[in-house]
PDB file of N, CA and C in Angstrom:
ATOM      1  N   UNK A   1       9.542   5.591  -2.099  1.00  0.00           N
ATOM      2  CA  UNK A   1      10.634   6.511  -1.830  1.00  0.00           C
ATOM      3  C   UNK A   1      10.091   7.934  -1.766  1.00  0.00           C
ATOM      4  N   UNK A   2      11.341   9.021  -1.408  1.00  0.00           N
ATOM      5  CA  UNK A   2      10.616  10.514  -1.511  1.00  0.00           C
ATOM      6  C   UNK A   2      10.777  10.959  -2.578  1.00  0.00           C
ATOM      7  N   UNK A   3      11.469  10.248  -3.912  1.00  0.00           N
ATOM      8  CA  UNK A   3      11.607  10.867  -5.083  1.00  0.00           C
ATOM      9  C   UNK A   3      10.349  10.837  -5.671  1.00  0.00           C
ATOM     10  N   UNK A   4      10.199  11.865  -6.336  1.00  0.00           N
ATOM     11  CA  UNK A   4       8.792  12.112  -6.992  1.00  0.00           C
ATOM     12  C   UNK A   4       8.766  11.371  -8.450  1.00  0.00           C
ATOM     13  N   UNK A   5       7.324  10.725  -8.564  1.00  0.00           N
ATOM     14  CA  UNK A   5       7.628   9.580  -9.746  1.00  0.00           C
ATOM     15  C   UNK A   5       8.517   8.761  -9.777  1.00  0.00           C
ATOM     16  N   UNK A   6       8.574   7.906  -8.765  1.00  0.00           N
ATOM     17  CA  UNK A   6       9.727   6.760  -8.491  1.00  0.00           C
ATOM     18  C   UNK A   6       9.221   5.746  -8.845  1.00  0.00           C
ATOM     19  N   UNK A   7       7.593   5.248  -8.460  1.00  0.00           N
ATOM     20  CA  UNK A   7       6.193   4.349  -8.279  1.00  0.00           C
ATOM     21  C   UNK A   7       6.989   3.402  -9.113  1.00  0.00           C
ATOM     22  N   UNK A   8       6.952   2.250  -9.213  1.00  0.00           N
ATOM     23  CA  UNK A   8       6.941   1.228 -10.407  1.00  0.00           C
ATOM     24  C   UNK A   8       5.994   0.047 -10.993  1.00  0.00           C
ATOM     25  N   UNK A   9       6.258  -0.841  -9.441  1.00  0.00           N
ATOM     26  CA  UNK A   9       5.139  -2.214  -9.779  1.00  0.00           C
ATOM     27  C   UNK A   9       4.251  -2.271  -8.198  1.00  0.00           C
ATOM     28  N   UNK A  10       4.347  -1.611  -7.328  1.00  0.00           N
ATOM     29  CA  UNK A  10       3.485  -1.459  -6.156  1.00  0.00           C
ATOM     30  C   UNK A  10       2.086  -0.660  -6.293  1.00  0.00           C
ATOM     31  N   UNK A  11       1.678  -1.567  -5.391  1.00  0.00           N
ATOM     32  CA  UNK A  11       0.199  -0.396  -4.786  1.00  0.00           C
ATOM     33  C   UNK A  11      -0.258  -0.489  -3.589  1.00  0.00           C
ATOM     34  N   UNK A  12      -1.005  -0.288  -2.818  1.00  0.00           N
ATOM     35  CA  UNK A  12      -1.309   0.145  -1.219  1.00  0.00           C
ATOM     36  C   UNK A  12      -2.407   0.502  -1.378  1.00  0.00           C
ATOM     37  N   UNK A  13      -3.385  -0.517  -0.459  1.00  0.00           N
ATOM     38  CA  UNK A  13      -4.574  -0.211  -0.292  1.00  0.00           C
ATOM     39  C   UNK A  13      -4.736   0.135   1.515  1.00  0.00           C
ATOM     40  N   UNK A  14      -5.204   1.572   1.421  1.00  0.00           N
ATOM     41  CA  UNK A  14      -5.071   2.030   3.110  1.00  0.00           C
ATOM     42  C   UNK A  14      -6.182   1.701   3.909  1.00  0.00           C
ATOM     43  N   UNK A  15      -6.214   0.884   4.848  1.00  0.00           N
ATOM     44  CA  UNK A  15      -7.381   0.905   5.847  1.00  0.00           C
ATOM     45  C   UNK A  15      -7.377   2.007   6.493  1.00  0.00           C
ATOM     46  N   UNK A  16      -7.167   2.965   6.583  1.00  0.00           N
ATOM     47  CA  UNK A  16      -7.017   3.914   7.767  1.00  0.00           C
ATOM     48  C   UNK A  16      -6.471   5.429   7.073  1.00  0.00           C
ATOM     49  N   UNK A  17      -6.775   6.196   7.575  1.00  0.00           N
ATOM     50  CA  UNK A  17      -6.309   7.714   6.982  1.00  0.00           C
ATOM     51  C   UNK A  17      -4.504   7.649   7.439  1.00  0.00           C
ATOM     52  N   UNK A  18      -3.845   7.462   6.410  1.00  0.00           N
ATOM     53  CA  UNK A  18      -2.725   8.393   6.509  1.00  0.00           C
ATOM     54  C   UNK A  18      -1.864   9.628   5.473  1.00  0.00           C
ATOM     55  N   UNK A  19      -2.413  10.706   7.068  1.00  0.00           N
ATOM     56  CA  UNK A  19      -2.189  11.933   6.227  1.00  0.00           C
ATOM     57  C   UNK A  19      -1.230  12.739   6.351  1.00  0.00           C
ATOM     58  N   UNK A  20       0.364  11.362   6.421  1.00  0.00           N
ATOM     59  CA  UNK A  20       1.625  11.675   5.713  1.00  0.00           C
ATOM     60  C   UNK A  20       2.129  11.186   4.416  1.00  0.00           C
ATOM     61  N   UNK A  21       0.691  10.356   3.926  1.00  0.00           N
ATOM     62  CA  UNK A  21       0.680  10.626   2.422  1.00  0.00           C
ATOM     63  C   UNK A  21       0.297  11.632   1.472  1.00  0.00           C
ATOM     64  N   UNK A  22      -0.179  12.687   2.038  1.00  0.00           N
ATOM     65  CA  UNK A  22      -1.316  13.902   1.535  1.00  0.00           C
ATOM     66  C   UNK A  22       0.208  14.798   0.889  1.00  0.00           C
ATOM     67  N   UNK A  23      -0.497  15.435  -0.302  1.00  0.00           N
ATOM     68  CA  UNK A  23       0.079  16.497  -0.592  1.00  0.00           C
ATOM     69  C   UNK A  23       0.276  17.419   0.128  1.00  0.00           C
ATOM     70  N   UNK A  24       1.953  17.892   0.427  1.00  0.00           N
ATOM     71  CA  UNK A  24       2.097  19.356   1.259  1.00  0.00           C
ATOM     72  C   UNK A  24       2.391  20.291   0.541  1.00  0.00           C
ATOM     73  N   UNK A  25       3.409  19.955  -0.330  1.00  0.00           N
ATOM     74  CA  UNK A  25       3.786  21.103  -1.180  1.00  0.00           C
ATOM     75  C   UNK A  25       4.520  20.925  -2.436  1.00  0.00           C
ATOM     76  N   UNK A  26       5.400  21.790  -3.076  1.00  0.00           N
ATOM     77  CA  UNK A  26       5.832  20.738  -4.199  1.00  0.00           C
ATOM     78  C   UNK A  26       6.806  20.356  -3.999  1.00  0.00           C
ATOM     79  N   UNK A  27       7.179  19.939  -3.147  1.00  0.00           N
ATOM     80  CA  UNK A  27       8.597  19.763  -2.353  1.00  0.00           C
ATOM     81  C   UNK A  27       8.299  18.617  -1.487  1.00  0.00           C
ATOM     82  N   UNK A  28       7.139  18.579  -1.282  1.00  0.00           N
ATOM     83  CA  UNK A  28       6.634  17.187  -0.642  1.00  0.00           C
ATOM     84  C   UNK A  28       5.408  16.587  -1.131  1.00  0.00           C
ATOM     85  N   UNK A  29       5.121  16.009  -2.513  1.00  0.00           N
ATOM     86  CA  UNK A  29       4.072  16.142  -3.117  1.00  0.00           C
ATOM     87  C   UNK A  29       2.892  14.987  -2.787  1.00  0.00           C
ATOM     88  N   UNK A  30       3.480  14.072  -1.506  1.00  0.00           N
ATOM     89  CA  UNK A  30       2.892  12.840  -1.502  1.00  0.00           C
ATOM     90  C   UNK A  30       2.203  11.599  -2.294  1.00  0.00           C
ATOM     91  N   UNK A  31       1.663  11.073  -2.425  1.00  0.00           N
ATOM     92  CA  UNK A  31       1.209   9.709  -2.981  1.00  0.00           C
ATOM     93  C   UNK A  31      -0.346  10.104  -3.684  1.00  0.00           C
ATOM     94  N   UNK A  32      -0.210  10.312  -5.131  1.00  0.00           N
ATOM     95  CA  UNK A  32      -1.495  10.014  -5.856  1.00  0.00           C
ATOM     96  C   UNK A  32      -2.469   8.766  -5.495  1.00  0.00           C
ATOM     97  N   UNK A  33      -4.229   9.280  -5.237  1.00  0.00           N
ATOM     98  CA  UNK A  33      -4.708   8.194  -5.004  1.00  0.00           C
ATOM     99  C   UNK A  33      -5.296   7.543  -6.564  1.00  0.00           C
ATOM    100  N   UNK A  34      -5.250   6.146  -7.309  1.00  0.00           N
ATOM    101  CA  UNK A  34      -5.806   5.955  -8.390  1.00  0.00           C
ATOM    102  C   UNK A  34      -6.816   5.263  -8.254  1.00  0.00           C
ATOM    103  N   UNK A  35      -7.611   4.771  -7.566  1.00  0.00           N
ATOM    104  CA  UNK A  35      -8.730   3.720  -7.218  1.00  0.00           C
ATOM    105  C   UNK A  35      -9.095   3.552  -6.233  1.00  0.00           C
ATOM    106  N   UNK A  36     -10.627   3.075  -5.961  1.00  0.00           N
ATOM    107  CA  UNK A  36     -11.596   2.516  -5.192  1.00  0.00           C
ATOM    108  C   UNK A  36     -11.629   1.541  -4.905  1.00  0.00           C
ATOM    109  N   UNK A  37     -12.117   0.796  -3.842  1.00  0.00           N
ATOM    110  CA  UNK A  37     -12.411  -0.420  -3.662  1.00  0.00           C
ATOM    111  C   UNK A  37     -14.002   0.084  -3.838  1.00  0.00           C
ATOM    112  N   UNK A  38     -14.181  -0.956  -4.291  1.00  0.00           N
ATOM    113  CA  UNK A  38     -16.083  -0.620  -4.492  1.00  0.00           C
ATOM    114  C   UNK A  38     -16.684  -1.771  -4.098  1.00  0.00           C
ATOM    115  N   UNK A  39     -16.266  -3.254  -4.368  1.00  0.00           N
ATOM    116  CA  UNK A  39     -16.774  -4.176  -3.918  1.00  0.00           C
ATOM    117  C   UNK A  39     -15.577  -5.274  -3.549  1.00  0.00           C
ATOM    118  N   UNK A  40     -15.820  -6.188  -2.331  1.00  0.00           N
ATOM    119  CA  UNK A  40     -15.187  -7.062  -2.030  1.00  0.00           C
ATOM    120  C   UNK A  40     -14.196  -6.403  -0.969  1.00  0.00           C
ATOM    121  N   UNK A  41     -15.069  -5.574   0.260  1.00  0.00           N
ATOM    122  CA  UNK A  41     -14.311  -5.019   1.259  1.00  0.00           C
ATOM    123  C   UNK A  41     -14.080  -5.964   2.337  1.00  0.00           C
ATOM    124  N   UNK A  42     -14.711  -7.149   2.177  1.00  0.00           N
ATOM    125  CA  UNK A  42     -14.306  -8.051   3.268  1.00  0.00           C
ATOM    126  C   UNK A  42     -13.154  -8.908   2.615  1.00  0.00           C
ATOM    127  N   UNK A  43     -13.146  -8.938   1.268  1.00  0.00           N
ATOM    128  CA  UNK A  43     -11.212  -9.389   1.387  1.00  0.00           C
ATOM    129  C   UNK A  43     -10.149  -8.633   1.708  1.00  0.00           C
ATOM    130  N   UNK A  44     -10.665  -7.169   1.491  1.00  0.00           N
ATOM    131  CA  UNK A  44      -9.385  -5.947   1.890  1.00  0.00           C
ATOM    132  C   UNK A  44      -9.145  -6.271   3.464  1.00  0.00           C
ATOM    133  N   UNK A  45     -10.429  -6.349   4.029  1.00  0.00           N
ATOM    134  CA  UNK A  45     -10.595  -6.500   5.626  1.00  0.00           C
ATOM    135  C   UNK A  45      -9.901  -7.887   6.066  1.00  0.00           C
ATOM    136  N   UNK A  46     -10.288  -8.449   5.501  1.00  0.00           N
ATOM    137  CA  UNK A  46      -9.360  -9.863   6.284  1.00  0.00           C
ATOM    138  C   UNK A  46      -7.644  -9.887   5.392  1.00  0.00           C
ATOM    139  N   UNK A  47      -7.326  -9.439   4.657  1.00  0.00           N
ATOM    140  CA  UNK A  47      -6.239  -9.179   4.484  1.00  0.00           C
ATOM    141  C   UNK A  47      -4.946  -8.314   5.351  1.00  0.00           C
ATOM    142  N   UNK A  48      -6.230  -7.457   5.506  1.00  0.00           N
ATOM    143  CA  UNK A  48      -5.667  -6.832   6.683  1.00  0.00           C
ATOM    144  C   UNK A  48      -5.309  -7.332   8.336  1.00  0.00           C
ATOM    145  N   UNK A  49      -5.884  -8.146   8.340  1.00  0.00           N
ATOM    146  CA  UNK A  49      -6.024  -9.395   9.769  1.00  0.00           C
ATOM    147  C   UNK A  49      -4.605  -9.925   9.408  1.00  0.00           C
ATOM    148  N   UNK A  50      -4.525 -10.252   8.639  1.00  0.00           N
ATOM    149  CA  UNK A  50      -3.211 -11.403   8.248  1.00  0.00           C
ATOM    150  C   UNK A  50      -1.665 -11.108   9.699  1.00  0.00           C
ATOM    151  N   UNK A  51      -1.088 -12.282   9.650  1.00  0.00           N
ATOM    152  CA  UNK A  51       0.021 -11.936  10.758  1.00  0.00           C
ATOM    153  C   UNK A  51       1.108 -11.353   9.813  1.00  0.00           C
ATOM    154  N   UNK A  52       1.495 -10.376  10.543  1.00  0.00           N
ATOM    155  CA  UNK A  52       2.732  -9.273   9.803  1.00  0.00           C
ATOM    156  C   UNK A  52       4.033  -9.630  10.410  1.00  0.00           C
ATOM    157  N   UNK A  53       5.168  -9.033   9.802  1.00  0.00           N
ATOM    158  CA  UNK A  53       6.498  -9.152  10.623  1.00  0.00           C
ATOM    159  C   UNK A  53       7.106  -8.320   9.576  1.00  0.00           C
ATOM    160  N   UNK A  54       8.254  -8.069  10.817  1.00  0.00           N
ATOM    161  CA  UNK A  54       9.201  -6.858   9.785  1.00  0.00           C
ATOM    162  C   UNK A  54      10.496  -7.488   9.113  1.00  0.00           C
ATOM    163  N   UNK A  55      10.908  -7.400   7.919  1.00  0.00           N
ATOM    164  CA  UNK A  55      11.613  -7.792   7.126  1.00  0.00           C
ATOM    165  C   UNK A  55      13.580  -7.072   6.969  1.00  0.00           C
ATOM    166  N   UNK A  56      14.412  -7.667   7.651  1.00  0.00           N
ATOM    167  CA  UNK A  56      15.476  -6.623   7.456  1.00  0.00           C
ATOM    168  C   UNK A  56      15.831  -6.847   5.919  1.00  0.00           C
ATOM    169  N   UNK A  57      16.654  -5.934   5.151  1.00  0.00           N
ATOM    170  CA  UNK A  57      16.747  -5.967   3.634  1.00  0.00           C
ATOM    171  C   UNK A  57      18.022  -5.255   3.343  1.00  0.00           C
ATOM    172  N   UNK A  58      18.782  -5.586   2.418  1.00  0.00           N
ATOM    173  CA  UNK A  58      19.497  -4.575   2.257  1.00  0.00           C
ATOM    174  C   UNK A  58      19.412  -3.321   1.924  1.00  0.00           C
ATOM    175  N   UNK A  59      17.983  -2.509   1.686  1.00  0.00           N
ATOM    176  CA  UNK A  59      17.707  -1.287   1.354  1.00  0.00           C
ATOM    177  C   UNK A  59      16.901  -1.153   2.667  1.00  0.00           C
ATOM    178  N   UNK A  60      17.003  -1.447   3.750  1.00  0.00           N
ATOM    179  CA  UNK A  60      16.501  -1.432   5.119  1.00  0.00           C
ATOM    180  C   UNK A  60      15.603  -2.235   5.459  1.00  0.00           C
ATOM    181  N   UNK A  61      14.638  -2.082   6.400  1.00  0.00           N
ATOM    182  CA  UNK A  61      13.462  -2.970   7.205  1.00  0.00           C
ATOM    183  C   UNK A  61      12.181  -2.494   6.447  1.00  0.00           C
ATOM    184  N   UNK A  62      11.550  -3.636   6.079  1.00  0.00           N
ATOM    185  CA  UNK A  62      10.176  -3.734   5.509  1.00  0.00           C
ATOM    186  C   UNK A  62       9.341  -4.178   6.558  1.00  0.00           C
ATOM    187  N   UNK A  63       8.771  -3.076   6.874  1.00  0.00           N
ATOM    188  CA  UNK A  63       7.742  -2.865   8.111  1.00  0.00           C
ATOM    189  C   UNK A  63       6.255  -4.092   7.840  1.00  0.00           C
ATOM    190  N   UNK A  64       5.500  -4.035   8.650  1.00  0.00           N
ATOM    191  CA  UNK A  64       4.392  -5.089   8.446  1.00  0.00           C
ATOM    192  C   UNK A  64       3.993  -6.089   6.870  1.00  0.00           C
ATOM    193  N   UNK A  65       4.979  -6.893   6.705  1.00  0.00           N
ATOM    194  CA  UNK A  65       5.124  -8.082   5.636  1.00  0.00           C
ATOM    195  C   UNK A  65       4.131  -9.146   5.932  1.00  0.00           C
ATOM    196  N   UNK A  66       3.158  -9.365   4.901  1.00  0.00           N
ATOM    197  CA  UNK A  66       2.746 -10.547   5.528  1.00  0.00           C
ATOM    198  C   UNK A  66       3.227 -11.952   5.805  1.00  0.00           C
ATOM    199  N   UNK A  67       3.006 -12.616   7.012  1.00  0.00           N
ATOM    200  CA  UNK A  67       3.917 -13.778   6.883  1.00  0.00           C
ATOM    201  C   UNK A  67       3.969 -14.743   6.211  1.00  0.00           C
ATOM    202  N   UNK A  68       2.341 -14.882   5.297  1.00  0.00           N
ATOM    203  CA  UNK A  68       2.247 -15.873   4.312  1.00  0.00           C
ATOM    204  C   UNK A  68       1.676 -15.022   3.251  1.00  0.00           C
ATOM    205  N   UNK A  69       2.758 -14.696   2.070  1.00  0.00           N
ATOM    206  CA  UNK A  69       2.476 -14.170   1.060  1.00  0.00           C
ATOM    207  C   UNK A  69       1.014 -13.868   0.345  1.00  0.00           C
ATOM    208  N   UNK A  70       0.617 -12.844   0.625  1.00  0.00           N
ATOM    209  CA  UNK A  70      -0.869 -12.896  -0.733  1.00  0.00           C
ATOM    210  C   UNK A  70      -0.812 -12.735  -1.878  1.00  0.00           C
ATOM    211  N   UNK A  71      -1.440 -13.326  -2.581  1.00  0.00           N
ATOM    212  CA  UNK A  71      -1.691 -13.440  -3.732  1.00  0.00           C
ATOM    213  C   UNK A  71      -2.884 -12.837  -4.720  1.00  0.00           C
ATOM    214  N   UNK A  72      -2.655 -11.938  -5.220  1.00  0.00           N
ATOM    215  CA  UNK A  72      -4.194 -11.237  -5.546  1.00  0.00           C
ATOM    216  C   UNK A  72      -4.234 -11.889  -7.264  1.00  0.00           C
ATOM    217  N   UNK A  73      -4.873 -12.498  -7.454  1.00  0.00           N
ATOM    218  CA  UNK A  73      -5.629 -13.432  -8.424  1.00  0.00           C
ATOM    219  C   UNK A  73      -6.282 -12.666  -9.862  1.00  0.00           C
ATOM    220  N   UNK A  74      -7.034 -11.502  -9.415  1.00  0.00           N
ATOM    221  CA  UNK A  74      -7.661 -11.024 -10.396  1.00  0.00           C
ATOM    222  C   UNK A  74      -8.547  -9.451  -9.860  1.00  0.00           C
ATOM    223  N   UNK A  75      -8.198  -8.586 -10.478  1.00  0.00           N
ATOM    224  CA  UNK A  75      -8.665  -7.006 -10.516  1.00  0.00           C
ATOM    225  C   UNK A  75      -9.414  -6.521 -11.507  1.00  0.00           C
ATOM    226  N   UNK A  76     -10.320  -5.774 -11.377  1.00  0.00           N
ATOM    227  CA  UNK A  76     -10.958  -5.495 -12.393  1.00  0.00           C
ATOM    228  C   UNK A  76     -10.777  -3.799 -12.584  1.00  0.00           C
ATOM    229  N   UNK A  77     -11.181  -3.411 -14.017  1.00  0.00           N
ATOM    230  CA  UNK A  77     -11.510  -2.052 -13.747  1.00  0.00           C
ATOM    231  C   UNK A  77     -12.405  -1.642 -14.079  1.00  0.00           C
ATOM    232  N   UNK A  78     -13.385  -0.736 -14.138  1.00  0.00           N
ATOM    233  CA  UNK A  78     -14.573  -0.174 -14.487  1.00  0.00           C
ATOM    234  C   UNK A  78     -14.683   0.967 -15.520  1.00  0.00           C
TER     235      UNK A  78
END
């Protein structure tokens, strides 16, 4: 959402620069980054392959969903 500190149980790992997540101002403070991928970029990469579709919802359309759920198993931290 655009409320600031809304975050709850999500996270987003970006293949690609998007820099309408970047801080503009404090009025638009965008998305803190908390982590690296450091190893195991070819599961981020083929995750990213996966077939997408958009989801209608009652809080609107959930843009690129994967069509067969992933499951992330185990994270580490350093």
């Amino acid at each position: 959402t655009a409320v600031p500190d809304s975050a709850t149980s999500e996270f987003f790992i970006n293949l690609n620069d998007n820099p309408g997540l970047d801080y503009v101002s404090a009025g638009n403070p965008g998305y803190a980054v908390f982590g690296e991928v450091i190893e195991g970029m070819a599961v981020v990469d083929a995750i990213g392959q996966v077939a997408r579709h958009d989801v209608p919802t009652e809080y609107g359309t959930f843009q690129n969903v994967p069509v067969t759920p992933i499951i992330i198993t185990e994270v580490t931290r350093e």
